[in-house]
C-alpha atoms as a PDB file:
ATOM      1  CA  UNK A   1       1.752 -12.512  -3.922  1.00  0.00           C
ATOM      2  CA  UNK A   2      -0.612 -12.319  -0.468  1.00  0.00           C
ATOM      3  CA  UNK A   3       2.503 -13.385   1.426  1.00  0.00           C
ATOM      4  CA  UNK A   4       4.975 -11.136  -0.083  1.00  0.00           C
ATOM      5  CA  UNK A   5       2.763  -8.511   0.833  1.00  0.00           C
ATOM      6  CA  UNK A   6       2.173  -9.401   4.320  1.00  0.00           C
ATOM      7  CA  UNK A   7       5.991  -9.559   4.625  1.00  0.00           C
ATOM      8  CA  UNK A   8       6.158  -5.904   3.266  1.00  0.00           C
ATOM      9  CA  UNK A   9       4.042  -5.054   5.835  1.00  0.00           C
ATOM     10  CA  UNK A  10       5.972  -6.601   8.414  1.00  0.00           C
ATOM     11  CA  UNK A  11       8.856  -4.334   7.258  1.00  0.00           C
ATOM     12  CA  UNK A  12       6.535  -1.014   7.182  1.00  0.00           C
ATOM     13  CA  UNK A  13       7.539  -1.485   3.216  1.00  0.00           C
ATOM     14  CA  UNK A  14       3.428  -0.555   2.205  1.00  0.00           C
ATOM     15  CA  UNK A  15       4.150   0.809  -1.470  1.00  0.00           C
ATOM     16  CA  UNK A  16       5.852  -3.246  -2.341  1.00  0.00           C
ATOM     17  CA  UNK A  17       2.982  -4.595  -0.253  1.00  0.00           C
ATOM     18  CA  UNK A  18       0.527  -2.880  -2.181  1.00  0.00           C
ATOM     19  CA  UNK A  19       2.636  -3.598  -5.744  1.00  0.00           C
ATOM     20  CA  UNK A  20       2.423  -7.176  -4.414  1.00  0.00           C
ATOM     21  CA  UNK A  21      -1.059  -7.331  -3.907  1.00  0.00           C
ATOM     22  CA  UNK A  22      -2.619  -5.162  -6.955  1.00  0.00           C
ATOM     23  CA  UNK A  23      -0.492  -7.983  -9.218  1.00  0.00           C
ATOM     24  CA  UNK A  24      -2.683 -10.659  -7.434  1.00  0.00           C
ATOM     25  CA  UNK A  25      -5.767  -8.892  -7.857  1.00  0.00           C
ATOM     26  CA  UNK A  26      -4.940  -8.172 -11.528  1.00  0.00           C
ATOM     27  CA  UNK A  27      -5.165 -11.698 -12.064  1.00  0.00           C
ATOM     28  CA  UNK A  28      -8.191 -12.086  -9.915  1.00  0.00           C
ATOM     29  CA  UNK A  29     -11.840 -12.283 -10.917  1.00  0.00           C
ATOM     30  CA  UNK A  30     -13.834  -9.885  -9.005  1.00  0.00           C
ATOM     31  CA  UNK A  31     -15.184 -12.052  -6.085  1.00  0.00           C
ATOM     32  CA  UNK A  32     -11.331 -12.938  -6.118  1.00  0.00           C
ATOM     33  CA  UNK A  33     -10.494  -9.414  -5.981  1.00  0.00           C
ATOM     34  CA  UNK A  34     -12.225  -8.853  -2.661  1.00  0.00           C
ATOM     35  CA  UNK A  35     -10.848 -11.536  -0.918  1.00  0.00           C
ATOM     36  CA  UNK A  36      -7.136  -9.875  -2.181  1.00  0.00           C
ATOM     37  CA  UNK A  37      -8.196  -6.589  -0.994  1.00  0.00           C
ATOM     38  CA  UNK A  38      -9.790  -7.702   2.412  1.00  0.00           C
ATOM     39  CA  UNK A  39      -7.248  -9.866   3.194  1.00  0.00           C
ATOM     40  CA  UNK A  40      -4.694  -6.639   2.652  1.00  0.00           C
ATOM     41  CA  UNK A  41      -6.793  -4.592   4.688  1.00  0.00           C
ATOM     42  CA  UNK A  42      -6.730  -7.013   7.414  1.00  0.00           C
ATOM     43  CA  UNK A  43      -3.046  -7.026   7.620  1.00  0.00           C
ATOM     44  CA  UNK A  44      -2.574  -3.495   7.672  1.00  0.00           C
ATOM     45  CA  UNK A  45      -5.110  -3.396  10.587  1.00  0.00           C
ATOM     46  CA  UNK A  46      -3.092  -5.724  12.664  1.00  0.00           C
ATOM     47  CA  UNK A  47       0.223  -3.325  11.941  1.00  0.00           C
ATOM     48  CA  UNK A  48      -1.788  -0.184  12.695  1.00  0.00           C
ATOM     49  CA  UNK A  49      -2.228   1.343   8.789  1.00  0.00           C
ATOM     50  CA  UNK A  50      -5.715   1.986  10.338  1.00  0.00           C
ATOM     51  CA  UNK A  51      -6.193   4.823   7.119  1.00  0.00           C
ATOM     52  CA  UNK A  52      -4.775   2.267   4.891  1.00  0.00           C
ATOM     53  CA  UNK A  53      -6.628  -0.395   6.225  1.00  0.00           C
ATOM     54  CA  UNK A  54      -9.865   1.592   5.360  1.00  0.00           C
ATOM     55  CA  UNK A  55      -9.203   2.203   2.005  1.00  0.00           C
ATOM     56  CA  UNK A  56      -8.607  -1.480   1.296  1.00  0.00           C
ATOM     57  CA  UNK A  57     -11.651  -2.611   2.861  1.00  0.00           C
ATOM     58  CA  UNK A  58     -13.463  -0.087   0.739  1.00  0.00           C
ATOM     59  CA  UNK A  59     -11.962  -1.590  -2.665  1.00  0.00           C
ATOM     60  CA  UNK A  60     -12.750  -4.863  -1.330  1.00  0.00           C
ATOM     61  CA  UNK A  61     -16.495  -3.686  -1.030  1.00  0.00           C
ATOM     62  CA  UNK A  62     -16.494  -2.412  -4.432  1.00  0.00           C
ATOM     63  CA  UNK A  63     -16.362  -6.072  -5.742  1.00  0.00           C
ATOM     64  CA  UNK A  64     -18.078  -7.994  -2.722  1.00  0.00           C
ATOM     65  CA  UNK A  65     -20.557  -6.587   0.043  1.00  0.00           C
ATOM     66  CA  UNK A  66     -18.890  -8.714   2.157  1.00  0.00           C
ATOM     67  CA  UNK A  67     -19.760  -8.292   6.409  1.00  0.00           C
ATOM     68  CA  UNK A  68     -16.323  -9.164   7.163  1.00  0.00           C
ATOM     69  CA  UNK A  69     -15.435  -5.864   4.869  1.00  0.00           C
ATOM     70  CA  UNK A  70     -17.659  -3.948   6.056  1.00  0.00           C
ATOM     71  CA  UNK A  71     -16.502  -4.714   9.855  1.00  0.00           C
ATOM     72  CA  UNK A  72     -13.290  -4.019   9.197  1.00  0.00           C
ATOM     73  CA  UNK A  73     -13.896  -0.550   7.889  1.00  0.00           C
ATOM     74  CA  UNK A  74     -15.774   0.113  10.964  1.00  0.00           C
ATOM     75  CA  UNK A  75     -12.881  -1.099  13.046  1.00  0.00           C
ATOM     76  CA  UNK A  76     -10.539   0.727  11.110  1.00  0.00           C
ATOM     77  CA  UNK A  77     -12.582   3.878  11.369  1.00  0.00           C
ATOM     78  CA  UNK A  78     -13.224   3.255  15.155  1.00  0.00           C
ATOM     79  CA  UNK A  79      -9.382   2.614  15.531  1.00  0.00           C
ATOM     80  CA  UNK A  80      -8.507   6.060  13.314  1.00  0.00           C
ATOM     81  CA  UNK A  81     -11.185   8.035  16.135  1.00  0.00           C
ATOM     82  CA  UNK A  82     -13.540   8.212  13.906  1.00  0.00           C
ATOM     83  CA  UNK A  83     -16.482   6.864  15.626  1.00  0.00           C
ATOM     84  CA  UNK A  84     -19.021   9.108  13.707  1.00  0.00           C
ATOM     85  CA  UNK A  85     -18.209   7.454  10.070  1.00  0.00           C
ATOM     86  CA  UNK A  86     -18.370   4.166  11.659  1.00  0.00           C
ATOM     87  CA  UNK A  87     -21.784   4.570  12.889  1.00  0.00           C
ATOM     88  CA  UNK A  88     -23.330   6.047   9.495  1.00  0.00           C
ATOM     89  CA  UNK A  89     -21.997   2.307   8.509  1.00  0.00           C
ATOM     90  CA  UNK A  90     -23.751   0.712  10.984  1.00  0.00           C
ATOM     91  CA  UNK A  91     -26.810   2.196  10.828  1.00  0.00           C
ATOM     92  CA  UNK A  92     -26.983   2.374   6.897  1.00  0.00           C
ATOM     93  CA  UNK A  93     -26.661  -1.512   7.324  1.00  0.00           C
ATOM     94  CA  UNK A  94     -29.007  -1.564   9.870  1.00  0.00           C
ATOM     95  CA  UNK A  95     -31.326   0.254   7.534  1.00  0.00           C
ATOM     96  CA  UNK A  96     -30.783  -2.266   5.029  1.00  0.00           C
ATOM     97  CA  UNK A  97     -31.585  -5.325   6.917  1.00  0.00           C
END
């Protein structure tokens, strides 16, 4: 299902790549679930979905707090312009160290 997705991607196709992906995480435990979701928001960072890519970091975090999540959402939000929102991550993580 990950690589279907990725292809949909690769052809701007995002509602099948989603489709593609919520099936996998359907069958997913929840640690499982993360790694579906963060792997999805990785690939729509590298084709510039930078909003996209944010949202799917943030459903990955809702199963894992997982760094690699929660850089991605800052790099999404950095790429988006939004350099405010990713600081309030960084120091609310910094806050929790």
């Amino acid at each position: 299902y990950c690589f279907l997705g990725d292809s949909y991607i690769e052809l701007r196709e995002l509602e099948k790549a989603y489709a593609a992906y919520e099936e996998a995480a359907a069958r997913a435990n929840d640690k499982s679930k993360a790694l579906y979701y963060h792997r999805l928001g990785n690939s729509l960072l590298k084709s510039r979905f930078f909003a996209e890519a944010a949202r799917y970091f943030q459903e990955a975090l809702k199963f894992e707090d997982n760094p690699a999540c929660v850089k991605g959402l800052i790099s999404a939000y950095q790429a988006m312009g939004l350099e405010d929102e990713a600081q309030k991550i960084i120091r609310a993580r910094q806050k929790g160290s």
